[in-house]
PDB file of N, CA and C in Angstrom:
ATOM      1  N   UNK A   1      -0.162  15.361  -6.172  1.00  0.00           N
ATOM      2  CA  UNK A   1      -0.066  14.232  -5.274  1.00  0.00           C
ATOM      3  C   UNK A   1      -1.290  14.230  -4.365  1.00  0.00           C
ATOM      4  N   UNK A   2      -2.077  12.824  -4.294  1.00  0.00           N
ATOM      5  CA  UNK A   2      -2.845  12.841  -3.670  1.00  0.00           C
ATOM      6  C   UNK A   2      -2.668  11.917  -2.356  1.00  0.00           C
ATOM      7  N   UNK A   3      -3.635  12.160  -0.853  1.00  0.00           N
ATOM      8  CA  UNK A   3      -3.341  11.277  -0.007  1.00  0.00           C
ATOM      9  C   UNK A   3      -4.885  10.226   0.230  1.00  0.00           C
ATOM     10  N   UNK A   4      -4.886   9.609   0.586  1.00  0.00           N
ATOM     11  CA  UNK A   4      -5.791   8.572   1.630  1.00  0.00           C
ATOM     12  C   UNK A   4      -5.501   8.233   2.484  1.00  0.00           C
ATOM     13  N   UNK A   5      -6.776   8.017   3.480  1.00  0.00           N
ATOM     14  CA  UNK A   5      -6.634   8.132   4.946  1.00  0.00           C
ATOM     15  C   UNK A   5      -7.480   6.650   5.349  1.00  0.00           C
ATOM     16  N   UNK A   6      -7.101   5.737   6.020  1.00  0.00           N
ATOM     17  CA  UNK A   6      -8.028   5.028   6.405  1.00  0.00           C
ATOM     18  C   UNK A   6      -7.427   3.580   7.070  1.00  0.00           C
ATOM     19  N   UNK A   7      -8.072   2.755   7.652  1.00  0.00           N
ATOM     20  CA  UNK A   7      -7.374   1.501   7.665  1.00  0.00           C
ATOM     21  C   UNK A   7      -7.243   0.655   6.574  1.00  0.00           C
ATOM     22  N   UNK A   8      -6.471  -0.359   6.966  1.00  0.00           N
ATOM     23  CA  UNK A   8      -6.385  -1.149   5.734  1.00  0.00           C
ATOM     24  C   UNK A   8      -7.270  -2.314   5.904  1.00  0.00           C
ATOM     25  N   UNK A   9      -8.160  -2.559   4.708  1.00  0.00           N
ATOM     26  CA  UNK A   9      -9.152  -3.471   5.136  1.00  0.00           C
ATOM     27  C   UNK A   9      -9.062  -4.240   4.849  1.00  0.00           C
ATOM     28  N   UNK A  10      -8.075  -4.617   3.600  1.00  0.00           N
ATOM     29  CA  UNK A  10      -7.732  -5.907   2.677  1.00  0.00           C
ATOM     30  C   UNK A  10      -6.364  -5.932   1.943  1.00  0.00           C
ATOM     31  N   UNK A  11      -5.366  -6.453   2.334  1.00  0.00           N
ATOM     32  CA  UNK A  11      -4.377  -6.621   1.484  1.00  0.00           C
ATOM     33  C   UNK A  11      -4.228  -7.978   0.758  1.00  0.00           C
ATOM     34  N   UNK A  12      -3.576  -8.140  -0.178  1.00  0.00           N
ATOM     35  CA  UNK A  12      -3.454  -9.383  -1.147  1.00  0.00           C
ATOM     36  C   UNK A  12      -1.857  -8.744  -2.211  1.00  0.00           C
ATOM     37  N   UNK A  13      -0.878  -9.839  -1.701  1.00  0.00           N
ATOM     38  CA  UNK A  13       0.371  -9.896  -1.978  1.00  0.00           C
ATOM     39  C   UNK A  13       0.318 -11.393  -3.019  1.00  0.00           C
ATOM     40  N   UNK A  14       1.096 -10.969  -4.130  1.00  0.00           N
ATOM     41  CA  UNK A  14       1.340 -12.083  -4.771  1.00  0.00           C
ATOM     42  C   UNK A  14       1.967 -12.494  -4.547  1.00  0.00           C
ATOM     43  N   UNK A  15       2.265 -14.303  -4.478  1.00  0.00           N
ATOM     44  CA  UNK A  15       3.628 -14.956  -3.597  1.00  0.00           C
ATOM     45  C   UNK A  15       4.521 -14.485  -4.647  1.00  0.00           C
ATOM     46  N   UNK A  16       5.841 -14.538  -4.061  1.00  0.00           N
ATOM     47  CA  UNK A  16       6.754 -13.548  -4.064  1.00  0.00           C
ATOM     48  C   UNK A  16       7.199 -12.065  -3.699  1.00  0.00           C
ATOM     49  N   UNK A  17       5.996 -11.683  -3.396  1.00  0.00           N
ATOM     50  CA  UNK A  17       5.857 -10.057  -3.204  1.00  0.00           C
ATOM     51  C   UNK A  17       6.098  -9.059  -4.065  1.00  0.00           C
ATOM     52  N   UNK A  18       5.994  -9.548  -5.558  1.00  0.00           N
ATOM     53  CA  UNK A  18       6.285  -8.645  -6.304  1.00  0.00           C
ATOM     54  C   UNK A  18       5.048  -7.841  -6.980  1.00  0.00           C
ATOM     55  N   UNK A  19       4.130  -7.958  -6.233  1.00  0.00           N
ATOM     56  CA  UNK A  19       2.740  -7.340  -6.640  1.00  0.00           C
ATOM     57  C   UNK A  19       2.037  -7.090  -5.160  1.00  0.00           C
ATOM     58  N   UNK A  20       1.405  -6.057  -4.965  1.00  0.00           N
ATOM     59  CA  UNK A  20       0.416  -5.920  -3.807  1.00  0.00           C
ATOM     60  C   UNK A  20      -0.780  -5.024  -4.180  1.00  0.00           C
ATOM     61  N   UNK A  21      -1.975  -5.407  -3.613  1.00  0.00           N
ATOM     62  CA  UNK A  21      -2.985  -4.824  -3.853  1.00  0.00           C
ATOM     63  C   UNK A  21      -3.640  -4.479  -2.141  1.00  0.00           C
ATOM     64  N   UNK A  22      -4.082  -3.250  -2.190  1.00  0.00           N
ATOM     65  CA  UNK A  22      -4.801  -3.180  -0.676  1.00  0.00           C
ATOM     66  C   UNK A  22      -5.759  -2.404  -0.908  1.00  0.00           C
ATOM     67  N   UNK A  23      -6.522  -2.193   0.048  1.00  0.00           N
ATOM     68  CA  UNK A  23      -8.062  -1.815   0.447  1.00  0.00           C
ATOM     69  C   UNK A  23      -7.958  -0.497   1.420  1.00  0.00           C
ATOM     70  N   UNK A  24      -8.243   0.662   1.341  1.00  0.00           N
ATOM     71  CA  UNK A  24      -8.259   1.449   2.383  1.00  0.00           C
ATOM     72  C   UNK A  24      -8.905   2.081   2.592  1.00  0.00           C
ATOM     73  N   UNK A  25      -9.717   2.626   3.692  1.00  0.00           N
ATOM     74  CA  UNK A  25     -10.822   2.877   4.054  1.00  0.00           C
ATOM     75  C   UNK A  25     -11.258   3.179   5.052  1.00  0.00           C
ATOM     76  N   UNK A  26     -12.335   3.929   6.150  1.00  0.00           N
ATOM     77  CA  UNK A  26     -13.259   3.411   7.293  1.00  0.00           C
ATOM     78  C   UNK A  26     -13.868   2.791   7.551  1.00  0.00           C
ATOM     79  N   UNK A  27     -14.309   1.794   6.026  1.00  0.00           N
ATOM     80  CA  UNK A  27     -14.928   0.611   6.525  1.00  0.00           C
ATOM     81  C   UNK A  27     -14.718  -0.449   5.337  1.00  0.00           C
ATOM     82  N   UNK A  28     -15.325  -1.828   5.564  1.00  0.00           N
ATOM     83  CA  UNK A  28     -15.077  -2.682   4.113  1.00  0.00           C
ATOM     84  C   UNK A  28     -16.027  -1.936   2.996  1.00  0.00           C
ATOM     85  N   UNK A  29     -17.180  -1.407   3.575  1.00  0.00           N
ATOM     86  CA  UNK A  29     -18.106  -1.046   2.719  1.00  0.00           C
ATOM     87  C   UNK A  29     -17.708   0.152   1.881  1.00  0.00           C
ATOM     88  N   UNK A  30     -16.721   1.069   2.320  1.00  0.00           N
ATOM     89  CA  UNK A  30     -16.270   2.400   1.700  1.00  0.00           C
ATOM     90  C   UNK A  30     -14.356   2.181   1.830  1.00  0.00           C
ATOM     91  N   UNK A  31     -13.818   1.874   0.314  1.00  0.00           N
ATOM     92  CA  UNK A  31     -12.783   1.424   0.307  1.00  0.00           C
ATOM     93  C   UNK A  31     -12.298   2.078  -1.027  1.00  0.00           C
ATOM     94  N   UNK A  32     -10.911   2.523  -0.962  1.00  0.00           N
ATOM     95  CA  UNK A  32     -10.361   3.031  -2.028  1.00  0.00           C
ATOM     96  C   UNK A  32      -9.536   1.522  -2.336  1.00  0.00           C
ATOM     97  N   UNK A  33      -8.798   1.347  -4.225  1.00  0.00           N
ATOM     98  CA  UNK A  33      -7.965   0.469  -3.934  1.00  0.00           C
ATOM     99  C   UNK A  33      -6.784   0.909  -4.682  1.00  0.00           C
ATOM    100  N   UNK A  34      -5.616   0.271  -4.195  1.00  0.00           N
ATOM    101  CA  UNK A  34      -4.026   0.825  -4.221  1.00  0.00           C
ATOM    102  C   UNK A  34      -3.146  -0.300  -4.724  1.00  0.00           C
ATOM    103  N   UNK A  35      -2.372  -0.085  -5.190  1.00  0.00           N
ATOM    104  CA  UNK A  35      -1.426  -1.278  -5.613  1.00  0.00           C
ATOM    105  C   UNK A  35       0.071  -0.602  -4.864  1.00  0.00           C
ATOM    106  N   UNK A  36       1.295  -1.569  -5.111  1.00  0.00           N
ATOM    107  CA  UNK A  36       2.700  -1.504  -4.896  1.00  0.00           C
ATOM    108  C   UNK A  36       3.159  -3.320  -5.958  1.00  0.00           C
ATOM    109  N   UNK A  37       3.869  -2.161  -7.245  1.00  0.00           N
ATOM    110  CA  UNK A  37       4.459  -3.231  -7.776  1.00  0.00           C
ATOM    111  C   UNK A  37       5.733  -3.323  -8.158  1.00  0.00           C
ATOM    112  N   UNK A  38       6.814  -4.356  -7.741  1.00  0.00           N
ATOM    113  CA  UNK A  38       7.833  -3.762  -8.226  1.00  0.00           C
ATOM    114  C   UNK A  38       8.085  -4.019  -9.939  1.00  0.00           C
ATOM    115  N   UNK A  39       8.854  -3.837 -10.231  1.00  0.00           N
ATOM    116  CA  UNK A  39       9.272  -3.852 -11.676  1.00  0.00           C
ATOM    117  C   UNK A  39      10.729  -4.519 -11.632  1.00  0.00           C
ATOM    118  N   UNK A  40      10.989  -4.867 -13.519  1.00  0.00           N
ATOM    119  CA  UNK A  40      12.224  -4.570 -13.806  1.00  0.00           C
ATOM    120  C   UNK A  40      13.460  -3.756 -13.761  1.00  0.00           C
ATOM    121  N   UNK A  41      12.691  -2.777 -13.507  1.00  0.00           N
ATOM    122  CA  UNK A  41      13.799  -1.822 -13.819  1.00  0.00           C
ATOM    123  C   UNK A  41      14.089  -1.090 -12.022  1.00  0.00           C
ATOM    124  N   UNK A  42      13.147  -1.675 -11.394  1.00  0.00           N
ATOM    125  CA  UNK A  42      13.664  -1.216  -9.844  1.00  0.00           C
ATOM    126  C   UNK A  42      15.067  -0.950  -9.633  1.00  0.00           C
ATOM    127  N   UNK A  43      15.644  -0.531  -8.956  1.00  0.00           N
ATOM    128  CA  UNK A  43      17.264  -0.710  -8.252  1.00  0.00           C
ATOM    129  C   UNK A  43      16.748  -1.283  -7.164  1.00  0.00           C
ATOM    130  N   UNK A  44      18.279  -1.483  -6.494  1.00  0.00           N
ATOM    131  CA  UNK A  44      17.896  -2.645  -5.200  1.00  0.00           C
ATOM    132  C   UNK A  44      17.194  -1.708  -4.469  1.00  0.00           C
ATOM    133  N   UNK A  45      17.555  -0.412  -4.194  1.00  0.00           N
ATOM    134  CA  UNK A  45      16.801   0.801  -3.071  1.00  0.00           C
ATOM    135  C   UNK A  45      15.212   0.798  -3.401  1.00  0.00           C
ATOM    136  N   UNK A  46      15.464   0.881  -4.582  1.00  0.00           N
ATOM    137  CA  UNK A  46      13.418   0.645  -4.881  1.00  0.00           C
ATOM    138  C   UNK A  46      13.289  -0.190  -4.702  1.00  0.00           C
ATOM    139  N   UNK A  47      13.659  -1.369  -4.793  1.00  0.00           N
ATOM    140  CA  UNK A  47      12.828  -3.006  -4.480  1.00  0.00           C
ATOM    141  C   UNK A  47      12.934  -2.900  -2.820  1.00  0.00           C
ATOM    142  N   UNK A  48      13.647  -2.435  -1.984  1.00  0.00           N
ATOM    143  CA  UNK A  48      13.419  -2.753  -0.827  1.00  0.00           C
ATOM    144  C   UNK A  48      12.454  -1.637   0.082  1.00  0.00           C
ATOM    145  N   UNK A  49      12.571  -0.455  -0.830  1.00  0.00           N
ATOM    146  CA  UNK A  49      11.460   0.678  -0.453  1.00  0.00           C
ATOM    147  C   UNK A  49      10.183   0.022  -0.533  1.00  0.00           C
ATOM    148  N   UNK A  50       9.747  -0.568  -1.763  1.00  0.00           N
ATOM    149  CA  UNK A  50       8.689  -1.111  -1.877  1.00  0.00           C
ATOM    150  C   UNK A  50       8.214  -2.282  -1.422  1.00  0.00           C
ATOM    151  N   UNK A  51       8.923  -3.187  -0.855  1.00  0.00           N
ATOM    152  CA  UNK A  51       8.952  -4.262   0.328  1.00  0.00           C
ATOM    153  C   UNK A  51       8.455  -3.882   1.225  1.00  0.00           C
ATOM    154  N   UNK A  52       9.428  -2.847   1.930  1.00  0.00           N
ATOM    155  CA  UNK A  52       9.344  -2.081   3.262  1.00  0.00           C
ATOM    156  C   UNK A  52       7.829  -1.537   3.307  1.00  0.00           C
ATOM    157  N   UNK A  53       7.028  -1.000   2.162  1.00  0.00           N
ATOM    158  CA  UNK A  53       5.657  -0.403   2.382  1.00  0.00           C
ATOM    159  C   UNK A  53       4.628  -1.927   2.180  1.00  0.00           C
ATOM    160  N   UNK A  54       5.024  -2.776   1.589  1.00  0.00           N
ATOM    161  CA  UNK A  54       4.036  -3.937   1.750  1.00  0.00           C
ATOM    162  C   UNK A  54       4.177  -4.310   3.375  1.00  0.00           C
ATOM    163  N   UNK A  55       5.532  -4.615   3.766  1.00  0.00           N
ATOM    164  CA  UNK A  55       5.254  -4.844   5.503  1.00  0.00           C
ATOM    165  C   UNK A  55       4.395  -4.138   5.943  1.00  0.00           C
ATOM    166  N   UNK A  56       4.677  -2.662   5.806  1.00  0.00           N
ATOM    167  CA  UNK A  56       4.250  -2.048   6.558  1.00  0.00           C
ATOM    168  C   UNK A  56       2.346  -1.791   6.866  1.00  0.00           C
ATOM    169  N   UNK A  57       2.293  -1.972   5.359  1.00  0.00           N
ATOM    170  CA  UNK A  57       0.356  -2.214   4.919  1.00  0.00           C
ATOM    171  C   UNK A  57       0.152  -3.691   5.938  1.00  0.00           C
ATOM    172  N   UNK A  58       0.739  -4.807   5.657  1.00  0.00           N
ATOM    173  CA  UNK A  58       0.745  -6.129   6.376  1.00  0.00           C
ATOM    174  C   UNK A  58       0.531  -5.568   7.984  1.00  0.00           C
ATOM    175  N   UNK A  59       1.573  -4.731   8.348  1.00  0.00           N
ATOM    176  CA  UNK A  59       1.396  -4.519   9.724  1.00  0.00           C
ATOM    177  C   UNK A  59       0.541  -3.951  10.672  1.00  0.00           C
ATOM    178  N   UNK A  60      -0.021  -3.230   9.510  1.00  0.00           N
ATOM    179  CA  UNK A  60      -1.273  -2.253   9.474  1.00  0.00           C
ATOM    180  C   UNK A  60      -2.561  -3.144   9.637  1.00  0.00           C
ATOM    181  N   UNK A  61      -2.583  -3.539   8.862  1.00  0.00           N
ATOM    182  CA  UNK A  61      -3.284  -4.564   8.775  1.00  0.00           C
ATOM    183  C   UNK A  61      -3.743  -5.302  10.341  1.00  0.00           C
ATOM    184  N   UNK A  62      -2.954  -5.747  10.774  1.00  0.00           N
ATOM    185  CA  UNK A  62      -2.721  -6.602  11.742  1.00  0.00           C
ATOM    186  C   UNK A  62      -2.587  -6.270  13.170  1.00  0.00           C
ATOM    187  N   UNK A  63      -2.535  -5.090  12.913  1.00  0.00           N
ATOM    188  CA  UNK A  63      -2.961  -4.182  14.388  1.00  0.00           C
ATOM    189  C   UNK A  63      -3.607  -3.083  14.342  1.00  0.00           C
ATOM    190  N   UNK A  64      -4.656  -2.954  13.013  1.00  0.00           N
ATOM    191  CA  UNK A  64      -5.433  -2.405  13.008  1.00  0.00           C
ATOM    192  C   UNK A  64      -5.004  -0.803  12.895  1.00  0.00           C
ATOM    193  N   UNK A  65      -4.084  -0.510  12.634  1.00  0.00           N
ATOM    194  CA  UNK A  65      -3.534   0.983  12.925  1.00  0.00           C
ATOM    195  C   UNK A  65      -4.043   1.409  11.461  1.00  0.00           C
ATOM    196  N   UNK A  66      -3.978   2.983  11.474  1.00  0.00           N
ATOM    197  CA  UNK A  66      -4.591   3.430  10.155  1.00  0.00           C
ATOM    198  C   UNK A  66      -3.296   4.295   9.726  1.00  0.00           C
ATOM    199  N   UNK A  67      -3.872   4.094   8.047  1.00  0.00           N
ATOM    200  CA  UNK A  67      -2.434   4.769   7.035  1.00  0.00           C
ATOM    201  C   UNK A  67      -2.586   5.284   6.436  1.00  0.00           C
ATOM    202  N   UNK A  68      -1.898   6.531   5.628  1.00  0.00           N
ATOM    203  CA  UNK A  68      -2.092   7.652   4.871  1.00  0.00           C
ATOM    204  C   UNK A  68      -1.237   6.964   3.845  1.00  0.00           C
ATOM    205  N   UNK A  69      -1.508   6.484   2.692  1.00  0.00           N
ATOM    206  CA  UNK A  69      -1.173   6.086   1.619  1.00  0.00           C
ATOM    207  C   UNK A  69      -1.368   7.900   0.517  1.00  0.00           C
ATOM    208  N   UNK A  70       0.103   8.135   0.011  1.00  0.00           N
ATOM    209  CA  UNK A  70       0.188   8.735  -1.098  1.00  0.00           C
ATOM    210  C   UNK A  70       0.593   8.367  -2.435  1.00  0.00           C
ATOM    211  N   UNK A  71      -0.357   9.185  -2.976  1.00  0.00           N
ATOM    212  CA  UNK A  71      -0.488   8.368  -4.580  1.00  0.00           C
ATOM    213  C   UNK A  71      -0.569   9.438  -5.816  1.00  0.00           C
ATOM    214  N   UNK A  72      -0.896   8.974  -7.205  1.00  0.00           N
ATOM    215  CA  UNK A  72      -1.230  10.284  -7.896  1.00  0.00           C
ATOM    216  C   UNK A  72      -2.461  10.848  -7.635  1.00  0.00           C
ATOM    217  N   UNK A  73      -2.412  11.852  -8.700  1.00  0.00           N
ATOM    218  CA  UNK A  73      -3.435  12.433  -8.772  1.00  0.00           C
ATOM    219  C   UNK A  73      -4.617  11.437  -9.474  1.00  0.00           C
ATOM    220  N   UNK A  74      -3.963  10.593 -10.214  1.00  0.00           N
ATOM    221  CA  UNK A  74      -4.827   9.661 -11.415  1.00  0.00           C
ATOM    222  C   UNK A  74      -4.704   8.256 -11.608  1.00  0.00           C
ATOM    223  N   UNK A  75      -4.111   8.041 -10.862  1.00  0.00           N
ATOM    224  CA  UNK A  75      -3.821   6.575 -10.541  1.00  0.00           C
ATOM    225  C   UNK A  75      -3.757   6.226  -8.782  1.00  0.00           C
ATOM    226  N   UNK A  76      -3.315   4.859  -9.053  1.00  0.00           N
ATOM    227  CA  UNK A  76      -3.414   3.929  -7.510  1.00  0.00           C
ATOM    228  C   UNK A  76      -2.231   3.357  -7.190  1.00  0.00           C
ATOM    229  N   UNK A  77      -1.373   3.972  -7.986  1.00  0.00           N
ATOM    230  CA  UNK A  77       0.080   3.048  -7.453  1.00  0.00           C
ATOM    231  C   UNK A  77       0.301   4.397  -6.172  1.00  0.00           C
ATOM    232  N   UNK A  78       0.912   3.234  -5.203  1.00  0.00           N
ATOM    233  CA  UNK A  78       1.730   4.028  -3.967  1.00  0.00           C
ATOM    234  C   UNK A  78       2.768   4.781  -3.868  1.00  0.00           C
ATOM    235  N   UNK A  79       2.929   5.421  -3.612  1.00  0.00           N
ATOM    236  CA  UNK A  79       4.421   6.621  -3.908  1.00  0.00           C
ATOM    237  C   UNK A  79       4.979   6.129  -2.585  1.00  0.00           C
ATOM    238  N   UNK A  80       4.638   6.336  -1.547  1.00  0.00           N
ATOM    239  CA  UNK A  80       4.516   5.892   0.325  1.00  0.00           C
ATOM    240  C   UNK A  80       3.209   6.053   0.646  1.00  0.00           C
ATOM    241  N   UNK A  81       4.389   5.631   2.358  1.00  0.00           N
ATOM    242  CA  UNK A  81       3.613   4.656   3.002  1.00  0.00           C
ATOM    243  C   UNK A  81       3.505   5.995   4.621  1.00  0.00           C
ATOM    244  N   UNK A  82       2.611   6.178   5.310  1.00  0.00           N
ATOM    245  CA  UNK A  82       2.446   6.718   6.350  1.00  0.00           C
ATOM    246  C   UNK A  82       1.587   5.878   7.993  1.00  0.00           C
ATOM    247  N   UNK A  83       2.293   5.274   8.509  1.00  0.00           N
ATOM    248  CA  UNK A  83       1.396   4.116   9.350  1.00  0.00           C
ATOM    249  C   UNK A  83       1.442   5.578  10.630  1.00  0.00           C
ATOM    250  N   UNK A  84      -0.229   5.338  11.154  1.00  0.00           N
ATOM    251  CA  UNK A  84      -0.478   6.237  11.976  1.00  0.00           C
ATOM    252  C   UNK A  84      -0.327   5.803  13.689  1.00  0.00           C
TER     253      UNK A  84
END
């Protein structure tokens, strides 16, 4: 399990919210990128876990606070969410 540290510099939610993509980083110029998608096969607890971390990137976002996003080792999907 890996972490990232940084603000969020760019999020982009597909209407509906069933896709999110974000930007994280210290700056726009140096940016990792991350997804949160839900699926079919979610249960309701995962679809609202994974809601709950798009707000929370959104919120991040929006007051500038910085987040420790954990992920794999080899990929970019989000496991959680850490708002600092």
């Amino acid at each position: 399990m890996a972490a990232t540290t940084g603000l969020v510099q760019y999020l982009l939610v597909q209407p509906g919210g069933t896709y999110a993509c974000v930007y994280v980083g210290p700056s726009p110029a140096f940016v990792e990128a991350f997804f949160v998608m839900h699926e079919a096969t979610d249960t309701a607890h995962s679809d609202a876990f994974k809601a709950s971390m798009i707000d929370g990137l959104a919120q991040a976002l929006a007051s500038r606070r910085e987040v420790t996003v954990n992920h794999g080792d080899i990929d970019s999907r989000i496991d959680s969410l850490e708002l600092r």
